[in-house]
PDB file of N, CA and C in Angstrom:
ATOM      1  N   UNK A   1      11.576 -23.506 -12.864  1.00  0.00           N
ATOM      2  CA  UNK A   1      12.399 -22.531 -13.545  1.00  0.00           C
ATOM      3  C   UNK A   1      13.821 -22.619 -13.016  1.00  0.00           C
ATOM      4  N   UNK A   2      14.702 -22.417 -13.986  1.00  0.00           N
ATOM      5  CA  UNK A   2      15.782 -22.797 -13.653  1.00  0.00           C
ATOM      6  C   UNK A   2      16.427 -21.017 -12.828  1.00  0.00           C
ATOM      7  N   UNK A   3      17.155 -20.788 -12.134  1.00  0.00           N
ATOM      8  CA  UNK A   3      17.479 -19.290 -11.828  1.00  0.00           C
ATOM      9  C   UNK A   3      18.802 -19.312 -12.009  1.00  0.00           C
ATOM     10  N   UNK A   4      18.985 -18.197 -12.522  1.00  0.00           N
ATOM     11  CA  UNK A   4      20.669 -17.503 -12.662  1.00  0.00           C
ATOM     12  C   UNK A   4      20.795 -15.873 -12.134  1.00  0.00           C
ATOM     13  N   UNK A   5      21.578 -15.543 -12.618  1.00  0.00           N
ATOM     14  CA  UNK A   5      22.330 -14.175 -11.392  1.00  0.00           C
ATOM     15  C   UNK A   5      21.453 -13.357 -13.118  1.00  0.00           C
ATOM     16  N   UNK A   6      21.026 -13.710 -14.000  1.00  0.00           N
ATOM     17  CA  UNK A   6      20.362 -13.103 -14.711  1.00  0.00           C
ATOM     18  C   UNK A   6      18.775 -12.682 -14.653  1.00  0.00           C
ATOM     19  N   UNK A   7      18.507 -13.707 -13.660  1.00  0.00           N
ATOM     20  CA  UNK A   7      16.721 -14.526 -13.627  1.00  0.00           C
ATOM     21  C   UNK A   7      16.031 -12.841 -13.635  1.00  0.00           C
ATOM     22  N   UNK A   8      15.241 -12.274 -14.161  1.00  0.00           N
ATOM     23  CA  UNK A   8      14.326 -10.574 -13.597  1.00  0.00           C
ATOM     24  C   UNK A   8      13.269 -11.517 -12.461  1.00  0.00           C
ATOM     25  N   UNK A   9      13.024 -10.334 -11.780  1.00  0.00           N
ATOM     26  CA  UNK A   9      12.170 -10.504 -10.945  1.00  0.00           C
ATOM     27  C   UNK A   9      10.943  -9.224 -10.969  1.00  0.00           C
ATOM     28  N   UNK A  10      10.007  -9.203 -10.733  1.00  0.00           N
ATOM     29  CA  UNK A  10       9.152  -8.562 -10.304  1.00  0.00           C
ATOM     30  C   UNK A  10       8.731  -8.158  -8.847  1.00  0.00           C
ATOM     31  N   UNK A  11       9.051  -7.001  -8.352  1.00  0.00           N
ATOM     32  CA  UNK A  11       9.020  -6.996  -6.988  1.00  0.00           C
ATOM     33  C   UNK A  11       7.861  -5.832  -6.250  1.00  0.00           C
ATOM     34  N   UNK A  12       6.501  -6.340  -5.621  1.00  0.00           N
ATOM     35  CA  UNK A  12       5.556  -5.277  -5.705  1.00  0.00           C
ATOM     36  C   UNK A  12       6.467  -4.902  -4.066  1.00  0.00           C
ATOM     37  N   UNK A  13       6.329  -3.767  -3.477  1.00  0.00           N
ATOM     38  CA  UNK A  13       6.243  -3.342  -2.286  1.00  0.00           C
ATOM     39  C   UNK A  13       5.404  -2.182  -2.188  1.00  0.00           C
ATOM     40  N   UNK A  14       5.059  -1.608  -1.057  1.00  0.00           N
ATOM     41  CA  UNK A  14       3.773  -1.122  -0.578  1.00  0.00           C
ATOM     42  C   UNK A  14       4.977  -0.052   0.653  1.00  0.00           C
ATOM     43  N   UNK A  15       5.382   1.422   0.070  1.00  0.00           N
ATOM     44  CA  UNK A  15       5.783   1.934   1.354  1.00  0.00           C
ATOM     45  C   UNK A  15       4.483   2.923   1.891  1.00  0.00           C
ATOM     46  N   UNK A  16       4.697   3.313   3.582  1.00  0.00           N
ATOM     47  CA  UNK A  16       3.614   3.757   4.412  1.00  0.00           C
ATOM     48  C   UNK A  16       4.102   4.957   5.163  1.00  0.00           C
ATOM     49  N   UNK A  17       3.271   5.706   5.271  1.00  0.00           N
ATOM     50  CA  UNK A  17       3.597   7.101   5.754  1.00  0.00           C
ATOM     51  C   UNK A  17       2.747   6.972   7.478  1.00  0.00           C
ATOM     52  N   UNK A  18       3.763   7.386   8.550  1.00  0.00           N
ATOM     53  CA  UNK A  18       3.669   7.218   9.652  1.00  0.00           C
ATOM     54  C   UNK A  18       2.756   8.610   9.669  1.00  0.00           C
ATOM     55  N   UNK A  19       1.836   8.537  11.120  1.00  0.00           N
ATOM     56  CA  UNK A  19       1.239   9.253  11.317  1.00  0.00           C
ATOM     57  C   UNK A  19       1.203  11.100  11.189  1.00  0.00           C
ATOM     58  N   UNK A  20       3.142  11.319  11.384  1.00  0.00           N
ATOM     59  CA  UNK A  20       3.132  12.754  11.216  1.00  0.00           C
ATOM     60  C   UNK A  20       3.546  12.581  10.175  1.00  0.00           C
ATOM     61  N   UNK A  21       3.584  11.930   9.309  1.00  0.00           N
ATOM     62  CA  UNK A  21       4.940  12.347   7.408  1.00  0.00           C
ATOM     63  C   UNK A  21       3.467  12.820   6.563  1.00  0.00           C
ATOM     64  N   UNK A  22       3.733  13.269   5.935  1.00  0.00           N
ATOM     65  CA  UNK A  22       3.187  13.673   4.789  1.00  0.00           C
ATOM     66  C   UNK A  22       2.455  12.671   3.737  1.00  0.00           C
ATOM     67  N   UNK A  23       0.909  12.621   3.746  1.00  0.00           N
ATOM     68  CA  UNK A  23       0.598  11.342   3.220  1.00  0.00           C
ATOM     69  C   UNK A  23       0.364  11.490   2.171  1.00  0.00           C
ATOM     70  N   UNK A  24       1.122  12.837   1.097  1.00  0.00           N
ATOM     71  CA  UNK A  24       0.658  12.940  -0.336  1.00  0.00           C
ATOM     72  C   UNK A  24       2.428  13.488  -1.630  1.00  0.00           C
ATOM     73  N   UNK A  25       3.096  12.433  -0.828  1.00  0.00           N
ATOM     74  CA  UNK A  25       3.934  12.551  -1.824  1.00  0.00           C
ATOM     75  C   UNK A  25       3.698  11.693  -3.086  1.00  0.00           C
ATOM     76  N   UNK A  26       4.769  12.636  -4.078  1.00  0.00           N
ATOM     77  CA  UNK A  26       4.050  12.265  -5.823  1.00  0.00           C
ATOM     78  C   UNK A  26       4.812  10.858  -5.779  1.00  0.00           C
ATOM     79  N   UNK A  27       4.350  10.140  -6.185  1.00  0.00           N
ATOM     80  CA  UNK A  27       4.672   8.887  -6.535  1.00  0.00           C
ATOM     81  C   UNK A  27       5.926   9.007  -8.194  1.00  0.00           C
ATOM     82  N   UNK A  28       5.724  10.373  -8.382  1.00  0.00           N
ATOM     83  CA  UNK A  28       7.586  10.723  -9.205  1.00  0.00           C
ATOM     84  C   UNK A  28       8.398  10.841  -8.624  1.00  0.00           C
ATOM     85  N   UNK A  29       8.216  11.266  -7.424  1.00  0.00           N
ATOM     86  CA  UNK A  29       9.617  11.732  -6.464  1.00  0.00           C
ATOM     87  C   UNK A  29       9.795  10.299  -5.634  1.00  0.00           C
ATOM     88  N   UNK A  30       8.807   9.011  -5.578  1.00  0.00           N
ATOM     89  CA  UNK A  30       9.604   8.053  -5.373  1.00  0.00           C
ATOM     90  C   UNK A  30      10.396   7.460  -6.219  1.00  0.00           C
ATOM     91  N   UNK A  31      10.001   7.574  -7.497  1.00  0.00           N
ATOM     92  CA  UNK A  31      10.138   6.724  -8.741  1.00  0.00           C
ATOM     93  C   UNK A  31      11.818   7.480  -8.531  1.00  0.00           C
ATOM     94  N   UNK A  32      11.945   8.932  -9.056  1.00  0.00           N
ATOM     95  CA  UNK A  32      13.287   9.729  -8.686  1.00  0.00           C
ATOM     96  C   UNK A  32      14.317   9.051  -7.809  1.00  0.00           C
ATOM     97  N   UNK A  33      14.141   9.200  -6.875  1.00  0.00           N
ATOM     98  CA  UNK A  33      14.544   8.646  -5.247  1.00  0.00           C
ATOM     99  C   UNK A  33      15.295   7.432  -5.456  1.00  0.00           C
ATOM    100  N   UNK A  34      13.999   6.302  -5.954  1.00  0.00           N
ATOM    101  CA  UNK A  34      14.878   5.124  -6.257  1.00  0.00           C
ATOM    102  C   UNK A  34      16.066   4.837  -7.132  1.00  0.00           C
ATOM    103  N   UNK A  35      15.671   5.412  -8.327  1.00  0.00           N
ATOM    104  CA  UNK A  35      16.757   5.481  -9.251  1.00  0.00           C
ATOM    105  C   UNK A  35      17.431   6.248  -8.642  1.00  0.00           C
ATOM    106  N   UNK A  36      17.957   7.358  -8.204  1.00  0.00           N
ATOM    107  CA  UNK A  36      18.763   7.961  -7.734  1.00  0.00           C
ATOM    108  C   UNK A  36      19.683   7.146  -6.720  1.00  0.00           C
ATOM    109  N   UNK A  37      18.712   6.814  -6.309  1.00  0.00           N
ATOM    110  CA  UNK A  37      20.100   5.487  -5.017  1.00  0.00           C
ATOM    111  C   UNK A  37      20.546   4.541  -5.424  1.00  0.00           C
ATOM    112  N   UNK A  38      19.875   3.757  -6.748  1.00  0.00           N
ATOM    113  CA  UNK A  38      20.350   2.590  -7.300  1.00  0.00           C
ATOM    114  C   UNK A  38      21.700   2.419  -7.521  1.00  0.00           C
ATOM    115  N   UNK A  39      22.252   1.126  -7.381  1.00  0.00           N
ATOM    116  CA  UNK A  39      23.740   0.997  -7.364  1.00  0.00           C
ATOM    117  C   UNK A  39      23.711  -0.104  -8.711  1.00  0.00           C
ATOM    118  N   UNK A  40      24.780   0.145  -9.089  1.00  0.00           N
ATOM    119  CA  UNK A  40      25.027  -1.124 -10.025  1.00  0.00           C
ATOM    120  C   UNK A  40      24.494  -2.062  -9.794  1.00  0.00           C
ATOM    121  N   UNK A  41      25.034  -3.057  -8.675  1.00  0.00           N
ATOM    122  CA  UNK A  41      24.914  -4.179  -8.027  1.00  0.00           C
ATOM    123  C   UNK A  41      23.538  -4.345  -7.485  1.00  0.00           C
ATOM    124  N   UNK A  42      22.648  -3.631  -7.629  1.00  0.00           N
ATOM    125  CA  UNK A  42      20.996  -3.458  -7.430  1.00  0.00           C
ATOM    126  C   UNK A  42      20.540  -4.097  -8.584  1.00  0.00           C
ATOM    127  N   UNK A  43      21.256  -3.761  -9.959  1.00  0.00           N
ATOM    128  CA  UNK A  43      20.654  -4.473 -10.926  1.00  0.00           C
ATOM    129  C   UNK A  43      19.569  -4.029 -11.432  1.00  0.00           C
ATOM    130  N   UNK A  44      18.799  -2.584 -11.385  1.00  0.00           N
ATOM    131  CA  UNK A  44      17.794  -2.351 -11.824  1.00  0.00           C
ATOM    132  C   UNK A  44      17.175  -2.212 -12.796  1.00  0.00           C
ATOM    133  N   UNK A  45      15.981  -2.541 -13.700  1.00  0.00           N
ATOM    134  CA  UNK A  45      15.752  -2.448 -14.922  1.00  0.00           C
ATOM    135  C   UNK A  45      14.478  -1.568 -14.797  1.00  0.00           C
ATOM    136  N   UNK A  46      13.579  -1.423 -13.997  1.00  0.00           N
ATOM    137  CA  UNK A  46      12.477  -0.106 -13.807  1.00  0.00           C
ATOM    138  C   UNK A  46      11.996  -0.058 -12.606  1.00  0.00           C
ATOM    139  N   UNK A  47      11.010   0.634 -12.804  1.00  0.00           N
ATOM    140  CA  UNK A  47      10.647   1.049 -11.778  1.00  0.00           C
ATOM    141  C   UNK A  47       9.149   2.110 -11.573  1.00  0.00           C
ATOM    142  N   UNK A  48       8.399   2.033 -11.344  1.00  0.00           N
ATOM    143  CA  UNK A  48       7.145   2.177 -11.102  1.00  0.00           C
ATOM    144  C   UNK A  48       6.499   2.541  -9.729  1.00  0.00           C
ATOM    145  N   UNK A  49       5.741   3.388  -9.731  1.00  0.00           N
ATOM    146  CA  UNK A  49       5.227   3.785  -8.289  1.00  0.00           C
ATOM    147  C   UNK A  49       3.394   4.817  -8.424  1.00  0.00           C
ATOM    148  N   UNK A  50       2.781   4.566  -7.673  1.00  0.00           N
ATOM    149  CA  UNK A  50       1.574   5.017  -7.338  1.00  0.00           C
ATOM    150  C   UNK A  50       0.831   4.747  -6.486  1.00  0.00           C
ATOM    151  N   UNK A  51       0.086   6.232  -6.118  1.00  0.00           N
ATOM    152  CA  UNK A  51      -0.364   6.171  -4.922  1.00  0.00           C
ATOM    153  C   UNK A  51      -1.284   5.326  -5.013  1.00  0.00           C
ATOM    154  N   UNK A  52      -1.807   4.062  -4.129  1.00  0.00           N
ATOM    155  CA  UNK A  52      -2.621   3.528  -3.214  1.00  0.00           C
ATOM    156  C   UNK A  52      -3.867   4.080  -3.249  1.00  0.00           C
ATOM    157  N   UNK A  53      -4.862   3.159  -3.161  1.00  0.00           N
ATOM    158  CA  UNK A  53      -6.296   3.350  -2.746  1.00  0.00           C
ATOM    159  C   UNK A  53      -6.844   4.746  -0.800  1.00  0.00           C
ATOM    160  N   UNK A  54      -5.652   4.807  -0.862  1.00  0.00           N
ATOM    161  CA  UNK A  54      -5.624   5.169   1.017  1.00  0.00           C
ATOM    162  C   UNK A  54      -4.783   6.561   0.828  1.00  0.00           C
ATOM    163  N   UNK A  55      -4.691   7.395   1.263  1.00  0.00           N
ATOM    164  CA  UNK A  55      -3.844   8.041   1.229  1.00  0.00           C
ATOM    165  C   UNK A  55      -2.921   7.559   2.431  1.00  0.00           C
ATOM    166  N   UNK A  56      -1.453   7.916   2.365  1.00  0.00           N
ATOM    167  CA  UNK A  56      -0.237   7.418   2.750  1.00  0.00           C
ATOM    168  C   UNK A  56      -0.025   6.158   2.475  1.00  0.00           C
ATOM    169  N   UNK A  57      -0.417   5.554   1.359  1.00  0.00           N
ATOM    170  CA  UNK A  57       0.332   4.274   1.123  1.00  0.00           C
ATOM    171  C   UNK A  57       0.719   4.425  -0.380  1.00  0.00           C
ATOM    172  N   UNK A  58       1.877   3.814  -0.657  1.00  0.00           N
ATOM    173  CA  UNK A  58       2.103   4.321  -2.111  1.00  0.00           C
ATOM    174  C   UNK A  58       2.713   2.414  -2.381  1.00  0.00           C
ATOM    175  N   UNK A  59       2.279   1.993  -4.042  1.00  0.00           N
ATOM    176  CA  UNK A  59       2.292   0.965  -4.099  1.00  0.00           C
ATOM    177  C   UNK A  59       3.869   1.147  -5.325  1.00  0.00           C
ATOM    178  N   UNK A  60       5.059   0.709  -5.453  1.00  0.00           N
ATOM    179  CA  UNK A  60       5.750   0.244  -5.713  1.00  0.00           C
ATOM    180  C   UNK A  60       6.611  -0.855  -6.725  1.00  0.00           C
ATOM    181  N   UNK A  61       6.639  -0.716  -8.010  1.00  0.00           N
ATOM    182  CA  UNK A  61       6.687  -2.282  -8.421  1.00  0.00           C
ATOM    183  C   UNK A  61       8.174  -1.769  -9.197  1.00  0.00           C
ATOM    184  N   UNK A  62       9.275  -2.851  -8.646  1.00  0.00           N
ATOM    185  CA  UNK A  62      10.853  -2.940  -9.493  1.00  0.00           C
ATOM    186  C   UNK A  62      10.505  -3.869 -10.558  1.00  0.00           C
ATOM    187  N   UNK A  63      11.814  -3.611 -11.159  1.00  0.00           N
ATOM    188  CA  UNK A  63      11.980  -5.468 -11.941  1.00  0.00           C
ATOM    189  C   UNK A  63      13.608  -5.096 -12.225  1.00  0.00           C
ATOM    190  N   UNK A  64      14.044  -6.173 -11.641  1.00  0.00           N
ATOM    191  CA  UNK A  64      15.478  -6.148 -11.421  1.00  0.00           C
ATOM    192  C   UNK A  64      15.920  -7.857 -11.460  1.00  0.00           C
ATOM    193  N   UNK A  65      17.214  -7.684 -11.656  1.00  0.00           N
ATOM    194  CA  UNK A  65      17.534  -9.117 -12.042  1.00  0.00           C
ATOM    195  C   UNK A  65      18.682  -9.733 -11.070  1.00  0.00           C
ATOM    196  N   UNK A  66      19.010 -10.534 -10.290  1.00  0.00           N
ATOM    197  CA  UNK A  66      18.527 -11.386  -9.310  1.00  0.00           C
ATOM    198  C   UNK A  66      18.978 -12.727  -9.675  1.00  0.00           C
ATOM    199  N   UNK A  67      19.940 -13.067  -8.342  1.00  0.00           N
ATOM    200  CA  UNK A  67      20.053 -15.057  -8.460  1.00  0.00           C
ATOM    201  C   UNK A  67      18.630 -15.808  -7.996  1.00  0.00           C
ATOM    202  N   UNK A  68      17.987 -14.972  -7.441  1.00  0.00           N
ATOM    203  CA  UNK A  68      16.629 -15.907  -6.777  1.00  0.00           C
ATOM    204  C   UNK A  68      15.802 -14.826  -6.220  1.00  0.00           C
ATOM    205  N   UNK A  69      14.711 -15.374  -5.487  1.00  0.00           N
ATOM    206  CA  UNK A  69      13.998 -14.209  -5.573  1.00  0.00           C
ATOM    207  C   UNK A  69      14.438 -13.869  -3.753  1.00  0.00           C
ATOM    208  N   UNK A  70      15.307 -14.608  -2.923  1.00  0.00           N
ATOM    209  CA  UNK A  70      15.087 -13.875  -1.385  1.00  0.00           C
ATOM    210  C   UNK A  70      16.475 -12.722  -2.171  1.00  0.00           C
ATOM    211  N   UNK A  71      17.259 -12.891  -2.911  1.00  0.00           N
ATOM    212  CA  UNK A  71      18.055 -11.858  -3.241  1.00  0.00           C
ATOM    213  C   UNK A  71      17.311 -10.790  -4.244  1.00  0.00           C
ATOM    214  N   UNK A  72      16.677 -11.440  -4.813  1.00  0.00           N
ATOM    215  CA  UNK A  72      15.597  -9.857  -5.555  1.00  0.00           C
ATOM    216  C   UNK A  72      14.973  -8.978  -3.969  1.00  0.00           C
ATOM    217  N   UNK A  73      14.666  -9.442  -3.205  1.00  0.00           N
ATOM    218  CA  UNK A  73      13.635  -8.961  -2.212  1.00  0.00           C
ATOM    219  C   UNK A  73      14.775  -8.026  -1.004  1.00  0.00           C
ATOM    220  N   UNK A  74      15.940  -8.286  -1.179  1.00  0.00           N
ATOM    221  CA  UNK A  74      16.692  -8.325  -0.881  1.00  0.00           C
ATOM    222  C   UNK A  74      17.000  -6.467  -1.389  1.00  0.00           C
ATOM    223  N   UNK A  75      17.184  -6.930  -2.187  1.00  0.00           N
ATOM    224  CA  UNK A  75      17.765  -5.537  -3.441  1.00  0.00           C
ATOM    225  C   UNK A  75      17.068  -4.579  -3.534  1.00  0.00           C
ATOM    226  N   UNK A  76      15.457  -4.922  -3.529  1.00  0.00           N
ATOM    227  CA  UNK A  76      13.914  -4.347  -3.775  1.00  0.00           C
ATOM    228  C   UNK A  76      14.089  -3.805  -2.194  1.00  0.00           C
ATOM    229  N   UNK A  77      14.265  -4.299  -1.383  1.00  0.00           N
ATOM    230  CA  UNK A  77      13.982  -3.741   0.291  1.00  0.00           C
ATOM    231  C   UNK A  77      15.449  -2.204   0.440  1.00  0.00           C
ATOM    232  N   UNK A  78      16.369  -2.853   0.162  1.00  0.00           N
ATOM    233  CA  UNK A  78      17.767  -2.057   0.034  1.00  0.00           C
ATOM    234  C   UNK A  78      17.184  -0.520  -0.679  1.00  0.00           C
ATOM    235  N   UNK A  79      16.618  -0.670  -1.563  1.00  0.00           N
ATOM    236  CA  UNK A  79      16.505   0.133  -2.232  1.00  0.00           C
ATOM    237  C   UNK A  79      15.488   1.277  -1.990  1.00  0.00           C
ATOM    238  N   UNK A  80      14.151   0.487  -1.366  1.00  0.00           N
ATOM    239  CA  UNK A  80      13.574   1.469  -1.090  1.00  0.00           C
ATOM    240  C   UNK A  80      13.640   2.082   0.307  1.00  0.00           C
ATOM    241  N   UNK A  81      14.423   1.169   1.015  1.00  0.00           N
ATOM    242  CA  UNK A  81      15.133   1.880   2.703  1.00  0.00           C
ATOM    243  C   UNK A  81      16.426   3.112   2.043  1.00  0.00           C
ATOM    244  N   UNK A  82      16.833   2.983   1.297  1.00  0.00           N
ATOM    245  CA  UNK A  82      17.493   4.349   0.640  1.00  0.00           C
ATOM    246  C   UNK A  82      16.971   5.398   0.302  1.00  0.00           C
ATOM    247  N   UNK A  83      15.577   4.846  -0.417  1.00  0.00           N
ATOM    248  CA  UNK A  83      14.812   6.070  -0.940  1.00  0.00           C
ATOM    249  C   UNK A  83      13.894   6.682   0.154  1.00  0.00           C
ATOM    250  N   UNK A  84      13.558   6.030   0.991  1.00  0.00           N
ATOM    251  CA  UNK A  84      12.918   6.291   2.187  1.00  0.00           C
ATOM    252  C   UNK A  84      13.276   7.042   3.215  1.00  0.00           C
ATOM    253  N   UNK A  85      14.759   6.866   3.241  1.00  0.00           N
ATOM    254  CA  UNK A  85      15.662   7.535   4.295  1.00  0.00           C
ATOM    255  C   UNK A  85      16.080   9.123   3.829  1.00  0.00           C
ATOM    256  N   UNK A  86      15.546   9.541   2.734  1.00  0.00           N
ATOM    257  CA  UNK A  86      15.691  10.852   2.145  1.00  0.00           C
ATOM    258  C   UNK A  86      14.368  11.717   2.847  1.00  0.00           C
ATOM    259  N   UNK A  87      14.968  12.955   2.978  1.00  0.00           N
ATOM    260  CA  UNK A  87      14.004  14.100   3.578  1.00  0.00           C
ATOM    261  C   UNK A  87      12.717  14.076   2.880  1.00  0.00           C
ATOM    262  N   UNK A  88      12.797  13.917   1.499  1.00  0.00           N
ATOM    263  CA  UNK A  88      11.335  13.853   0.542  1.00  0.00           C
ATOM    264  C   UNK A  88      10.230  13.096   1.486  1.00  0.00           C
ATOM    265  N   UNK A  89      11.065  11.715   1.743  1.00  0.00           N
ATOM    266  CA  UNK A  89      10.031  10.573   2.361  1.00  0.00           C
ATOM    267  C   UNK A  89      10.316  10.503   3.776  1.00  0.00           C
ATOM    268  N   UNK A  90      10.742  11.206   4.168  1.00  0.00           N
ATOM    269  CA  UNK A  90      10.273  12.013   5.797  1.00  0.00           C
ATOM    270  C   UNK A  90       9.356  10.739   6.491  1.00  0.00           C
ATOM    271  N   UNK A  91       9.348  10.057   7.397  1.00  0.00           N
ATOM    272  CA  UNK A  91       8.386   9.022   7.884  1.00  0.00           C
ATOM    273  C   UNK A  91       7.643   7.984   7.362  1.00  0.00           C
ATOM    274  N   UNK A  92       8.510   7.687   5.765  1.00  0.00           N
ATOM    275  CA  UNK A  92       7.461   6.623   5.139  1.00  0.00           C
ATOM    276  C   UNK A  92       8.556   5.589   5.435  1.00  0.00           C
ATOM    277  N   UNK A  93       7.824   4.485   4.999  1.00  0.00           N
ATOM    278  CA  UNK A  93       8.587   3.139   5.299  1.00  0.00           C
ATOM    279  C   UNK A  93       8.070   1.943   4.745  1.00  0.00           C
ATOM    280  N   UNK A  94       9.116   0.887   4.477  1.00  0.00           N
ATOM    281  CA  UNK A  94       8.451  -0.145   3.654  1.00  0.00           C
ATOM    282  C   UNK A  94       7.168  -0.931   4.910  1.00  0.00           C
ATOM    283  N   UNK A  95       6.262  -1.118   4.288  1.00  0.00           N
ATOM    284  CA  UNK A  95       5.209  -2.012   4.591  1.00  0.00           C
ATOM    285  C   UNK A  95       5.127  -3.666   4.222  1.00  0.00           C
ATOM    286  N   UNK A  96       5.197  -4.166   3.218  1.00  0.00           N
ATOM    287  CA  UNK A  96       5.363  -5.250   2.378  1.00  0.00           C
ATOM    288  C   UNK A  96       6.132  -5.103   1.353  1.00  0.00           C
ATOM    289  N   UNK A  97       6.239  -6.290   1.188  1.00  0.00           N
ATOM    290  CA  UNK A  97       6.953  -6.411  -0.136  1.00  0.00           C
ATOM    291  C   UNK A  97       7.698  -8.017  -0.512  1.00  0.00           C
ATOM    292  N   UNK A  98       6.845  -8.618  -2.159  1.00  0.00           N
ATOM    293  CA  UNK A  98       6.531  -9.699  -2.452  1.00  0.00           C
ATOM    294  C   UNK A  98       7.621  -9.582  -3.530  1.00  0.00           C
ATOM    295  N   UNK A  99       8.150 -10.604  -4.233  1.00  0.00           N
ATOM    296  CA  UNK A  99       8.740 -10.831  -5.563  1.00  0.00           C
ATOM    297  C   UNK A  99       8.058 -11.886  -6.582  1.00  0.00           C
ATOM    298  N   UNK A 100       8.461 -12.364  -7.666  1.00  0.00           N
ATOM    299  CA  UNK A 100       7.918 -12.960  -8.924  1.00  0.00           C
ATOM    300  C   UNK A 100       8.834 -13.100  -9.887  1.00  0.00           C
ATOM    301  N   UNK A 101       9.217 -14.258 -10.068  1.00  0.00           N
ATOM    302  CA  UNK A 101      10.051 -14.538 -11.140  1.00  0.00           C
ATOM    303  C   UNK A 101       9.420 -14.405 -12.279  1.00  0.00           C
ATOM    304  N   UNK A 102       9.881 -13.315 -13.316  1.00  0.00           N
ATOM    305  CA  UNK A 102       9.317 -12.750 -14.587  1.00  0.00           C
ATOM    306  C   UNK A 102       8.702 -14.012 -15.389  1.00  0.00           C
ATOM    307  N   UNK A 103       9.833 -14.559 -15.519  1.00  0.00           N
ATOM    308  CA  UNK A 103       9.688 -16.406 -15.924  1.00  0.00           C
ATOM    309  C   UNK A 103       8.217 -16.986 -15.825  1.00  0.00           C
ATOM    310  N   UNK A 104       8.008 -16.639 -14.435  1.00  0.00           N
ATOM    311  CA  UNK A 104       6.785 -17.574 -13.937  1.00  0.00           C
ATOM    312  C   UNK A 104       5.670 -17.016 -14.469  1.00  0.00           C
ATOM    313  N   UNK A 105       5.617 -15.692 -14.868  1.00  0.00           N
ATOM    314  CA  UNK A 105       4.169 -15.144 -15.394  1.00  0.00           C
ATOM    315  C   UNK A 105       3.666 -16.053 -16.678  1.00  0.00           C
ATOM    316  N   UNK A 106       2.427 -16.235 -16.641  1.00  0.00           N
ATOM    317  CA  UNK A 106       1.993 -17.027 -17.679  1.00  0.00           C
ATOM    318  C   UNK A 106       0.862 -15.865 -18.618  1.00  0.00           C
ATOM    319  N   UNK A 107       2.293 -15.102 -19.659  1.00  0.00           N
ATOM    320  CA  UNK A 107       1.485 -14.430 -20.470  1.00  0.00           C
ATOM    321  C   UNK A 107       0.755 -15.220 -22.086  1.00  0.00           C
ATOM    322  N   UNK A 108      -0.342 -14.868 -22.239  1.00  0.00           N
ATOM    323  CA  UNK A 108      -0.781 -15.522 -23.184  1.00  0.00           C
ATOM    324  C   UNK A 108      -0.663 -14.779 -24.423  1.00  0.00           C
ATOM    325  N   UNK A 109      -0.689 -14.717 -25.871  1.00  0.00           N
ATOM    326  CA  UNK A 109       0.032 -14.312 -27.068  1.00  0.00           C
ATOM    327  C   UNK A 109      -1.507 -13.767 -27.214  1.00  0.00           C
ATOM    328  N   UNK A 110      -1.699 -12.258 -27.690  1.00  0.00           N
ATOM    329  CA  UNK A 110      -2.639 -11.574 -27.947  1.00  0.00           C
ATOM    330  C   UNK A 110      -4.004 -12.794 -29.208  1.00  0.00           C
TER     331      UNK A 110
END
């Protein structure tokens, strides 16, 4: 695939709630959070969030557009250390977090 400063990416991350934070925030008030911090230059096109199989882990997915994917991961990390650093998310913190060039998905035609 060829990449440009256009390329979307798909970016799952996984943030985690430390032992004293609160392990049942709504996965709207991350979704909120993020958009709320987003900057232009973030490039964001959505954004998605739900809680995890576990309580305190909440699973994460952007799609933002990106020269490559260590700068999608880049943008995707930026973003949720913003949203994280808000009183809402009190002790959570990124855990992982993978990217995917939209490109590369191999969807098949219904």
């Amino acid at each position: 695939m060829t990449e440009t400063a256009n390329s979307r990416y798909v970016v799952a991350a996984r943030l985690v709630a430390a032992a004293d934070a609160d392990p049942d925030v709504s996965p709207a008030i991350v979704v909120d959070l993020v958009w709320a911090h987003a900057r232009a230059a973030d490039r964001l096109d959505h954004v998605r969030a739900r809680a995890a199989d576990a309580p305190g882990l909440l699973n994460v997915v952007l799609i933002l557009r990106a020269a490559d994917a260590p700068e999608a991961l880049a943008k995707a990390g930026g973003l949720c250390a913003r949203a994280a650093g808000r009183p809402a998310l009190s002790g959570w913190s990124l855990d992982r977090i993978d990217a995917l060039a939209l490109a590369d998905l191999k969807i098949q035609a219904f």
